[in-house]
Protein backbone atom coordinates (compact mmCIF):
# COMPACT_ATOMS: atom_id res chain seq x y z
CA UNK A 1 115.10 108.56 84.70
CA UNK A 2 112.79 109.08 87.81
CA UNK A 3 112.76 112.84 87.41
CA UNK A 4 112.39 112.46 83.72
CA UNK A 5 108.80 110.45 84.42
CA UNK A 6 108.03 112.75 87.47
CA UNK A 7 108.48 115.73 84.99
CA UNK A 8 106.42 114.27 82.26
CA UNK A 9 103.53 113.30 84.48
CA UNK A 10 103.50 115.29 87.80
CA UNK A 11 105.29 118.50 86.97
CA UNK A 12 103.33 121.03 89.57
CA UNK A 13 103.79 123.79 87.14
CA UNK A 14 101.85 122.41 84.58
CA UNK A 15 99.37 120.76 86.86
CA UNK A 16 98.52 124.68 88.50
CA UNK A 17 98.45 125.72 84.84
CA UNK A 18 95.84 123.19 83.60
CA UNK A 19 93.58 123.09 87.08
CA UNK A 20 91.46 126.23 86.13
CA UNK A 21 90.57 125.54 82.63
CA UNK A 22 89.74 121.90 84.23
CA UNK A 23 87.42 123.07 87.02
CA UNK A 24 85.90 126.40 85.51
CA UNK A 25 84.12 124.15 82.14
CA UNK A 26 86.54 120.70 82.33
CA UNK A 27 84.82 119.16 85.23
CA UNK A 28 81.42 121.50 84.55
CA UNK A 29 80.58 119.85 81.44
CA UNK A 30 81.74 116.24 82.39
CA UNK A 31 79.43 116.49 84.79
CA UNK A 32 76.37 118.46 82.64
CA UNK A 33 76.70 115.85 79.84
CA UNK A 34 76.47 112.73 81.98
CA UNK A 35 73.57 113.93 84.43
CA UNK A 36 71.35 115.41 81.78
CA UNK A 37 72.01 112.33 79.06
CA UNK A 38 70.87 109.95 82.25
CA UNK A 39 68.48 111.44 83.12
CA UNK A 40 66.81 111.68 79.02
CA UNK A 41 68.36 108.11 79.01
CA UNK A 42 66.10 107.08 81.92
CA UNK A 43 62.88 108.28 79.80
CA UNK A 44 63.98 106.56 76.57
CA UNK A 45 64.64 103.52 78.56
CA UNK A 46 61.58 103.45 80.45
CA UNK A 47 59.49 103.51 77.39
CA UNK A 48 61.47 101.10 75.47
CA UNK A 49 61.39 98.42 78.49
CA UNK A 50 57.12 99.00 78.54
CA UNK A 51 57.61 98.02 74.98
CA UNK A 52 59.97 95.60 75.64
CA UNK A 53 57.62 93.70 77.82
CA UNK A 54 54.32 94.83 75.94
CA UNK A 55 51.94 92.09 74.49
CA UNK A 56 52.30 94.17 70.95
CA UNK A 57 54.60 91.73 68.72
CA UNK A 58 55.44 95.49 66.96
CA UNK A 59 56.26 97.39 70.30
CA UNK A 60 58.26 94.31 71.28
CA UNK A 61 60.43 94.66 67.85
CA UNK A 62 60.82 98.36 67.84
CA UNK A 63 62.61 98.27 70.89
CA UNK A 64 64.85 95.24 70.32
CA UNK A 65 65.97 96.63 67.03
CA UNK A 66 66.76 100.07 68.58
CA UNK A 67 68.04 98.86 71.60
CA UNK A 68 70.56 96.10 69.63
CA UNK A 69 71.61 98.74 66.78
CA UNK A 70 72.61 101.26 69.80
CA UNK A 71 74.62 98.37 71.46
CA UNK A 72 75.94 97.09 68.68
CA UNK A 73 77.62 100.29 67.67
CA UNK A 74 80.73 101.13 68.89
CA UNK A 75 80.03 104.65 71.63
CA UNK A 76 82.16 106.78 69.11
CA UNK A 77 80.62 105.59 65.68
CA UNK A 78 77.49 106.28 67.50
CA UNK A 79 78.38 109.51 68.37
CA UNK A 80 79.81 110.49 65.25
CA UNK A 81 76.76 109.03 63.44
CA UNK A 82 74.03 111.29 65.18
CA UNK A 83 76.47 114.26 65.12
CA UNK A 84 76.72 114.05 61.02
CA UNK A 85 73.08 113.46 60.34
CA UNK A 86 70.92 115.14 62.54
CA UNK A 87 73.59 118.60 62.54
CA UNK A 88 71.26 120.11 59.08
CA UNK A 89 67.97 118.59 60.20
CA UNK A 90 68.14 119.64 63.85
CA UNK A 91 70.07 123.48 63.33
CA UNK A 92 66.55 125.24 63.39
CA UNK A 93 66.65 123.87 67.40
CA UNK A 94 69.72 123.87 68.45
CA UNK A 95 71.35 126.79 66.49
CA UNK A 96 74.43 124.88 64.80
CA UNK A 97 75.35 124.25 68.49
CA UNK A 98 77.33 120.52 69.07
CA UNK A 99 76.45 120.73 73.17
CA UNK A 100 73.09 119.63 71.90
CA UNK A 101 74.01 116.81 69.76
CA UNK A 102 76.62 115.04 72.15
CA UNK A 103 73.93 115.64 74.66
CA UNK A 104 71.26 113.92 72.54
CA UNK A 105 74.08 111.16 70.89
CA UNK A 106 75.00 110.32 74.49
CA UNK A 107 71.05 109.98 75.79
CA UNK A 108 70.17 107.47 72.72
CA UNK A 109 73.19 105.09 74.16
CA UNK A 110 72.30 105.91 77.50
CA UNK A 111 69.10 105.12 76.57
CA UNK A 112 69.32 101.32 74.80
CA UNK A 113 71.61 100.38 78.26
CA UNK A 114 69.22 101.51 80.66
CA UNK A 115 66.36 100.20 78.65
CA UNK A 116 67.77 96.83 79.02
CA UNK A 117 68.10 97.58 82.89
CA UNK A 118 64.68 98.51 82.98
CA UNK A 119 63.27 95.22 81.56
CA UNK A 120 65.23 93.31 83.35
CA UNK A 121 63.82 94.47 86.70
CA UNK A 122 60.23 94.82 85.66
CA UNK A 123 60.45 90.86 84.07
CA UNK A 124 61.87 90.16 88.42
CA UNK A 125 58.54 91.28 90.05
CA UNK A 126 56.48 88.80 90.36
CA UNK A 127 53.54 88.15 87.98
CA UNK A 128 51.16 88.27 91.19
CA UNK A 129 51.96 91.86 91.32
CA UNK A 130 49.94 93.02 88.11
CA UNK A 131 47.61 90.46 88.05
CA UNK A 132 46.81 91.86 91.92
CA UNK A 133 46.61 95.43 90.30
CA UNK A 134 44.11 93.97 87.44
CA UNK A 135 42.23 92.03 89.95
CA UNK A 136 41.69 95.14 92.11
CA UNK A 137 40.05 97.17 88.78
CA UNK A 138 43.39 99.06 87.28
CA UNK A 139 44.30 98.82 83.16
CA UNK A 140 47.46 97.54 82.15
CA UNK A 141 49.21 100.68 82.01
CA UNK A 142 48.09 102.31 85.54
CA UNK A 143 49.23 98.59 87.04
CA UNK A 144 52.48 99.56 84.93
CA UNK A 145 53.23 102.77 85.62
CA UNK A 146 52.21 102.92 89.56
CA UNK A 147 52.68 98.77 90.77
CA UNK A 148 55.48 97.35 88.79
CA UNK A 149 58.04 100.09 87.15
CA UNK A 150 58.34 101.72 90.55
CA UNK A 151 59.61 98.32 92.27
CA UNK A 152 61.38 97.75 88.85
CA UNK A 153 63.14 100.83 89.41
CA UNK A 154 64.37 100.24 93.34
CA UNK A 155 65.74 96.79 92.30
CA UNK A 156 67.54 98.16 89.26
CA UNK A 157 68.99 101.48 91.43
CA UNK A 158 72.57 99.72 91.53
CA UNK A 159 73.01 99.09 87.12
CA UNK A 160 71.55 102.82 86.94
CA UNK A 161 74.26 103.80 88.54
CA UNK A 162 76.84 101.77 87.15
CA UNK A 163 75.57 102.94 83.83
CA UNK A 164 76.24 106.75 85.04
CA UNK A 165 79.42 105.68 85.47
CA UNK A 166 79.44 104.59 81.99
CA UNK A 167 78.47 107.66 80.55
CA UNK A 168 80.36 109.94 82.65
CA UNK A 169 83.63 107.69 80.92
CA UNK A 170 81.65 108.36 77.78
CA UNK A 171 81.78 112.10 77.90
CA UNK A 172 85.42 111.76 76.64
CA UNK A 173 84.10 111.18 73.11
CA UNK A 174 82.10 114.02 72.10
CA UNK A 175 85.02 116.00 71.44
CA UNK A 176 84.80 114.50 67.72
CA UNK A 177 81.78 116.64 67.08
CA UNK A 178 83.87 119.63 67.20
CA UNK A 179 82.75 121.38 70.52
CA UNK A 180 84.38 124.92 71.16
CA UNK A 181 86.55 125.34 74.18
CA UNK A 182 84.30 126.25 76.77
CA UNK A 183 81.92 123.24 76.50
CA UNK A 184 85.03 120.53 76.35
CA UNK A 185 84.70 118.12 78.87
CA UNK A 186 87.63 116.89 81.08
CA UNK A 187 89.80 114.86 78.64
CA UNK A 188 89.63 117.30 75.77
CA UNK A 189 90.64 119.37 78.13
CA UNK A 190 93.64 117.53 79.20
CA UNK A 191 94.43 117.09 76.22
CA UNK A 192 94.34 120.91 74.75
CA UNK A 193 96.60 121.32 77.79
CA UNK A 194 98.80 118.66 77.36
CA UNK A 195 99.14 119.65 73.79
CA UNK A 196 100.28 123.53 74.70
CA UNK A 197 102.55 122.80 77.59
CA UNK A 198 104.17 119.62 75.64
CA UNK A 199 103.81 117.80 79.22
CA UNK A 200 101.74 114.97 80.20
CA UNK A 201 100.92 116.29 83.55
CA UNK A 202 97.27 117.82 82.02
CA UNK A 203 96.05 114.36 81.26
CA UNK A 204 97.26 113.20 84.61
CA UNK A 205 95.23 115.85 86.29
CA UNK A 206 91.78 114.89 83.86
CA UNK A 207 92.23 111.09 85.01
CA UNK A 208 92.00 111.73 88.61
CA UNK A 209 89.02 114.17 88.18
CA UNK A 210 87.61 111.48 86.24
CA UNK A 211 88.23 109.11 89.42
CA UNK A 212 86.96 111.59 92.15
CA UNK A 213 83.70 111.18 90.38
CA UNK A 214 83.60 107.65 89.49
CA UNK A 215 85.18 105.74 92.37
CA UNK A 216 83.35 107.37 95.44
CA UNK A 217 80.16 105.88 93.02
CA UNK A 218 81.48 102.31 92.81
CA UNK A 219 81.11 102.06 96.32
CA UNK A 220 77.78 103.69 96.58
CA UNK A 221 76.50 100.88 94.45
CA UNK A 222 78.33 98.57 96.21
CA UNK A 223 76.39 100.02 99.45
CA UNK A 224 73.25 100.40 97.42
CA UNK A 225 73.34 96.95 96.40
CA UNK A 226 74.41 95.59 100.06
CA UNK A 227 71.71 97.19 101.93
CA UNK A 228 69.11 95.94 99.00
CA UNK A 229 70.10 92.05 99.68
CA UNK A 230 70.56 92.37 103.09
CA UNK A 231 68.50 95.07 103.93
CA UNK A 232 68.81 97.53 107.40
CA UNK A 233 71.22 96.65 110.04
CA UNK A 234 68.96 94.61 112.62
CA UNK A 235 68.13 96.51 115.71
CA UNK A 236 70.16 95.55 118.67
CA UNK A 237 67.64 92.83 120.56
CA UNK A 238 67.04 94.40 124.18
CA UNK A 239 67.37 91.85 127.30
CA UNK A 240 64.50 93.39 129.80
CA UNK A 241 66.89 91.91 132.96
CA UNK A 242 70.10 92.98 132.06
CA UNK A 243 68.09 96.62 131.14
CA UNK A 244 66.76 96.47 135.01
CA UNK A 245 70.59 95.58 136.73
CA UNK A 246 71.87 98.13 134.31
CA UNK A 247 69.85 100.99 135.44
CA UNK A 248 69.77 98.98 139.17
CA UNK A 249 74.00 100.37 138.74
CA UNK A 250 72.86 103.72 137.52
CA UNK A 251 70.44 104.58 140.34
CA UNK A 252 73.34 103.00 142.75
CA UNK A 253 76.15 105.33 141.69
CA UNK A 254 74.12 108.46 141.30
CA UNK A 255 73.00 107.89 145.18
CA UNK A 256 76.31 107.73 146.02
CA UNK A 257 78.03 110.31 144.16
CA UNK A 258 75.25 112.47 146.24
């Protein structure tokens, strides 16, 4: 029974015969598709928390409706969605190639998430901050874009990277938009593997790639967020008399050892 399970989910054979399809474009696009769909994510989200927050009844609505549709919507429909419709309209860009829809499907979730993040932090800084910036001759969107989003964005540093955690998880579901073999991410991966060899071991493999990325960044934003309440380690206070008998010793032993 225990060799049976060890065979099915550990067998070393299979594991060296999936790990360089997993590392050479597994783990390669995992990685592509969640850094570059943050970091379009980030940009959608910025705008849509200015709008969010904006004194324009329309800007205001724009981004709640986009931002509670993209919620709303379970990741794969979403995926699936953008994949079918844009495909014809968008093939003069991206050639009939998928890479650029998941990229773009994954970015427009990405981007309603960190959106939210975004006006959440900017609604934390204190009012006193822009109307300082106004006071001191600055429009709206200079007081904005150089006062309140960049202290938005140090208090929010923690859910932006909780949400890359998200979407690196998220890569897993682009494989419905038919991607070719090379640009499969780490499950499909797996799972093509797993498929060939008729042994679990593959998927095995995929999970704990998926948990050398995502684990070592729980605990970043668990540091992150520590040193942001608590701030730097206080400096050790110096006592000026101990300081004196302490290099009083010193002095002492080095005359002696003379």
């Amino acid at each position: 029974m225990l060799n049976d399970f060890i065979d099915s989910f550990f067998n070393s054979e299979v594991i060296f015969t999936a790990l360089p399809a997993i590392l050479s474009y597994g783990l390669w696009n995992t990685l592509v598709l969640a850094l570059t769909s943050t970091a379009i994510g980030v940009v959608i989200g910025l705008v849509l928390a200015v709008f969010g927050v904006s004194r324009s009844w329309i800007l205001r609505a724009i981004a709640r409706v986009y931002t509670d549709v993209l919620r709303g919507l379970p990741a794969i429909l979403t995926i699936l969605l953008v994949g079918l419709s844009l495909a014809a309209p968008l093939r003069g860009i991206t050639g009939g190639n998928p890479y650029f829809l998941a990229i773009l499907a994954l970015s427009l979730i990405a981007g309603a998430y960190i959106g939210e993040i975004f006006r959440g932090g900017i609604l934390a800084i204190d009012k006193g901050q822009m109307e300082a910036s106004r006071a001191l001759g600055m429009s709206y969107g200079a007081s904005m874009r150089l006062v309140v989003v960049p202290q938005a964005a140090r208090q929010v540093l923690p859910s932006l990277v909780n949400q890359f955690i998200s979407i690196v998880k998220d890569t897993s579901l682009v494989y419905i938009l038919g991607l070719i073999t090379t640009q499969r991410d780490l499950f499909r991966v797996g799972q093509d593997t797993a498929v060939q060899t008729g042994n679990l071991s593959p998927l095995v493999l995929a999970g704990l790639f998926y948990l050398v990325i995502t684990v070592p960044l729980t605990h970043l934003v668990n540091f992150i967020d520590n040193r942001l309440r608590n701030g730097k380690p206080a400096k050790k206070v110096l006592d000026p008399e101990q300081d004196l008998k302490t290099a009083v010793v010193d002095i002492t032993g080095e005359e002696r050892a003379r």
